[in-house]
Protein backbone atom coordinates (compact mmCIF):
# COMPACT_ATOMS: atom_id res chain seq x y z
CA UNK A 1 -35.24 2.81 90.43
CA UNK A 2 -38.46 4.12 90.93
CA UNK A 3 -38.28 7.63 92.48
CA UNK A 4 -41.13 10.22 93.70
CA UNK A 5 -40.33 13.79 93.04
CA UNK A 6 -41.92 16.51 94.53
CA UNK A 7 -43.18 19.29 92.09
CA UNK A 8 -43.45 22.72 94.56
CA UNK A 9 -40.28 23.34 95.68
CA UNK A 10 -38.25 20.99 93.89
CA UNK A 11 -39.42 21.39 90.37
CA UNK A 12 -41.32 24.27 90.53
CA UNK A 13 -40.34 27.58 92.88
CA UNK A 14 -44.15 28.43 94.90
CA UNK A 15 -43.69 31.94 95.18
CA UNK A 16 -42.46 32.50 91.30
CA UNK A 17 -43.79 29.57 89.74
CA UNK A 18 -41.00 29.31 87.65
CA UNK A 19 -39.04 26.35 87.25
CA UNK A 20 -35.93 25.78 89.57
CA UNK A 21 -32.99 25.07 87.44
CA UNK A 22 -31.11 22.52 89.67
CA UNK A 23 -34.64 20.75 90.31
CA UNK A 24 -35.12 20.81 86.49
CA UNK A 25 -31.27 19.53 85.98
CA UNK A 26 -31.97 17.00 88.39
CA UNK A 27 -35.14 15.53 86.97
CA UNK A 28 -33.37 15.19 83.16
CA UNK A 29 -30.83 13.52 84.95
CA UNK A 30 -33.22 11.38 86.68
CA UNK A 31 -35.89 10.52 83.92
CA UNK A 32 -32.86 9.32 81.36
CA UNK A 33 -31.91 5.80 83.37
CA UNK A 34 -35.41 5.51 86.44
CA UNK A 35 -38.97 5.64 86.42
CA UNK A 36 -39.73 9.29 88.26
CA UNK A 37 -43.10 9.78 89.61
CA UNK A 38 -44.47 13.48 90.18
CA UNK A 39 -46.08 14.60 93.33
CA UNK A 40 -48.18 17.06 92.97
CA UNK A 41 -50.50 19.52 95.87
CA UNK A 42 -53.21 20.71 92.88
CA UNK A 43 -55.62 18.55 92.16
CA UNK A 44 -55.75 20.39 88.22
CA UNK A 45 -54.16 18.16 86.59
CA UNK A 46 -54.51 20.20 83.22
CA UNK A 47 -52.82 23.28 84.81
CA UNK A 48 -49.41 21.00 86.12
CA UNK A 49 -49.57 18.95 82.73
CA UNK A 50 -49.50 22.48 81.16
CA UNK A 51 -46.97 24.04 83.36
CA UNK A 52 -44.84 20.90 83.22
CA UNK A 53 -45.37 20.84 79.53
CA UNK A 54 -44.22 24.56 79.21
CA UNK A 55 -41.15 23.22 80.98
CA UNK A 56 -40.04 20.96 78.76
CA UNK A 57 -40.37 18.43 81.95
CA UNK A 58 -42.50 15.52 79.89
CA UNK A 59 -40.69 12.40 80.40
CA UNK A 60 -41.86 11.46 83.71
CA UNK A 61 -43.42 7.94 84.37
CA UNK A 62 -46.72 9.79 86.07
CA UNK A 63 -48.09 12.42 88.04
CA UNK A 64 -49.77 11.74 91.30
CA UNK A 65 -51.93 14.43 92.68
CA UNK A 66 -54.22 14.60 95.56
CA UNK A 67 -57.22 12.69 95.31
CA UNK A 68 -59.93 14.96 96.65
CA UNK A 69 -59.61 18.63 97.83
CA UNK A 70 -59.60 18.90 101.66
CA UNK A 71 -58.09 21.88 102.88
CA UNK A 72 -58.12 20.36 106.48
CA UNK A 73 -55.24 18.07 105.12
CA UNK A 74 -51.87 19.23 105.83
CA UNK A 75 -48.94 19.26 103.60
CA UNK A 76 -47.20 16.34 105.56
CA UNK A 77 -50.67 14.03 105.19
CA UNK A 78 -51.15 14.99 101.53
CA UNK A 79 -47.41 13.86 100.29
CA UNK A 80 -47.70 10.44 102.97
CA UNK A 81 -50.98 10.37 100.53
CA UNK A 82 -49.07 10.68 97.34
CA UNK A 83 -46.13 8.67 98.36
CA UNK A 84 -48.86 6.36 99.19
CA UNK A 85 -50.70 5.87 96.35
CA UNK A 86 -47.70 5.15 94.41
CA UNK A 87 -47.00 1.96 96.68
CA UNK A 88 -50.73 0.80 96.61
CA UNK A 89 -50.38 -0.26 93.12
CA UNK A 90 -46.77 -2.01 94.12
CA UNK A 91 -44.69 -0.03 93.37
CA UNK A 92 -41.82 -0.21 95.01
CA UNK A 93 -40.59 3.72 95.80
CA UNK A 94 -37.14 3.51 96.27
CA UNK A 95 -36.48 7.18 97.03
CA UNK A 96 -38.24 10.26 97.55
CA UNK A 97 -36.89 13.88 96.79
CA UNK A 98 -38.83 16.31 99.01
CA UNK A 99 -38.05 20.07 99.74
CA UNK A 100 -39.88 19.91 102.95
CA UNK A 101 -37.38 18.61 106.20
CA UNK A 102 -40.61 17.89 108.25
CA UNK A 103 -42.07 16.03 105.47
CA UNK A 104 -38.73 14.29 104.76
CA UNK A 105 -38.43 13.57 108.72
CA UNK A 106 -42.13 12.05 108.09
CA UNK A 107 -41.23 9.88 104.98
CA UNK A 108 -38.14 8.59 106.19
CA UNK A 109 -39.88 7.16 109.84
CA UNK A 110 -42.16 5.72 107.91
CA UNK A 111 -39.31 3.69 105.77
CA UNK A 112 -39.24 5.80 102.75
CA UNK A 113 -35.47 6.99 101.99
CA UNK A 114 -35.54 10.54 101.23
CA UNK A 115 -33.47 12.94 99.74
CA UNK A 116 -34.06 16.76 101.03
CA UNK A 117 -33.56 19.23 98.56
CA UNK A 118 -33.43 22.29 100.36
CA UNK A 119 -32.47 25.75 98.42
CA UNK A 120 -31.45 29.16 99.87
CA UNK A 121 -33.49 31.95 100.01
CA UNK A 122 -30.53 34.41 98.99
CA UNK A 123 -28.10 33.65 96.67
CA UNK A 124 -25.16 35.24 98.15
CA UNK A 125 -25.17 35.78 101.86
CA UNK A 126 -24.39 39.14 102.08
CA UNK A 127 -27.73 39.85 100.79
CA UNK A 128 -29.75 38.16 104.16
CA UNK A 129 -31.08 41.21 105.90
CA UNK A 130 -29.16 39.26 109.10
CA UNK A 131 -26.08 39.00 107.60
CA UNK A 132 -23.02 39.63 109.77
CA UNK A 133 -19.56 40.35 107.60
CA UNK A 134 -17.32 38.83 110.37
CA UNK A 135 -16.17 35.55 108.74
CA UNK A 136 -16.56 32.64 111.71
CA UNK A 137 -13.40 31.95 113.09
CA UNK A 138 -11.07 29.23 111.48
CA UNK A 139 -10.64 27.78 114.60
CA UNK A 140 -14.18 27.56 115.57
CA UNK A 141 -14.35 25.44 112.29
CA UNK A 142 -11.39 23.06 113.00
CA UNK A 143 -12.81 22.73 116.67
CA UNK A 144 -16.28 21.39 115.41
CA UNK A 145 -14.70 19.07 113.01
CA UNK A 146 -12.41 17.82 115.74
CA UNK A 147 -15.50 17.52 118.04
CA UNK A 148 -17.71 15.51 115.42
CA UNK A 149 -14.43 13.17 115.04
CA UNK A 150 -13.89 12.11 118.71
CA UNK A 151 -17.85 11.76 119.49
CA UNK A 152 -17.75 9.50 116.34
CA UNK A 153 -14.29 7.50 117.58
CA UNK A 154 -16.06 7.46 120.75
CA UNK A 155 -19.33 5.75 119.80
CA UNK A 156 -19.63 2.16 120.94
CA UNK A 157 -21.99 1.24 118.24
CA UNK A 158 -19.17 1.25 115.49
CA UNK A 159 -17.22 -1.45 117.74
CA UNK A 160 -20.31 -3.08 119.39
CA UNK A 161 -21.71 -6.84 117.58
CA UNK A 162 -24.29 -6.97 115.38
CA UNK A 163 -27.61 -7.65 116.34
């Protein structure tokens, strides 16, 4: 499989700049049996290299980075870019891992199938400033998975013919 990974936020955390350890897990796992192409938002490529490097994260097929500096681009148009210039030489992307769910919402419209890697903020809730120590009600649980069970017994596409 050929798969594009995105570097900021999967790979690499943008506020620390360290590396993510289940993004890092993921991408050994990844680069041992598939061809894994890294997206990239800087356009030095001697500064990711070096970071990557750093990393230990060097058996990737290629990095794609933007190709010219426009700060009028947003993050959704430069990763359609990236994603893009992978498929312009034909290569076939058969899945993209992006920490963005508006870019991911992007991607997959455009035929692209995407896995979201999305990470907390906190690592235990009690530490969100928000956090309320009232556990949600068992019931409230076993109604919603009732709920999501009859709408899904209901739907009339699972009985309806094929197209």
């Amino acid at each position: 499989m050929n798969i594009a990974l995105t570097i900021n936020g999967v790979l690499r955390n943008p506020e620390t700049h360290g590396v993510i350890p289940v993004g890092n897990t993921l991408y050994q796992a990844l680069v041992a049996q598939h061809s894994v192409y890294l997206l990239s938002d800087d356009l030095d490529i001697d500064r990711t290299q070096r970071w990557l490097t750093i990393h230990n994260l060097t058996r990737h097929t290629r990095i794609i980075q933007p190709r010219t500096h426009a700060e009028w681009r947003t993050d959704t148009q430069l990763r359609l870019d990236a994603v893009g210039s992978v498929t312009s030489t034909g290569t076939k992307v058969d899945l993209v891992i992006e920490p963005d769910p508006a870019i991911s919402a992007e991607l997959l419209a455009l035929g692209y199938p995407v896995a979201t890697l999305t990470l907390p903020y906190f690592a235990k809730p009690e530490w969100r400033p928000d956090y309320n120590q009232t556990p949600r009600p068992w019931d409230a649980l076993v109604d919603e998975v009732e709920a999501q069970a009859e709408a899904y017994a209901a739907d009339p596409r699972r009985t309806a013919d094929p197209l």
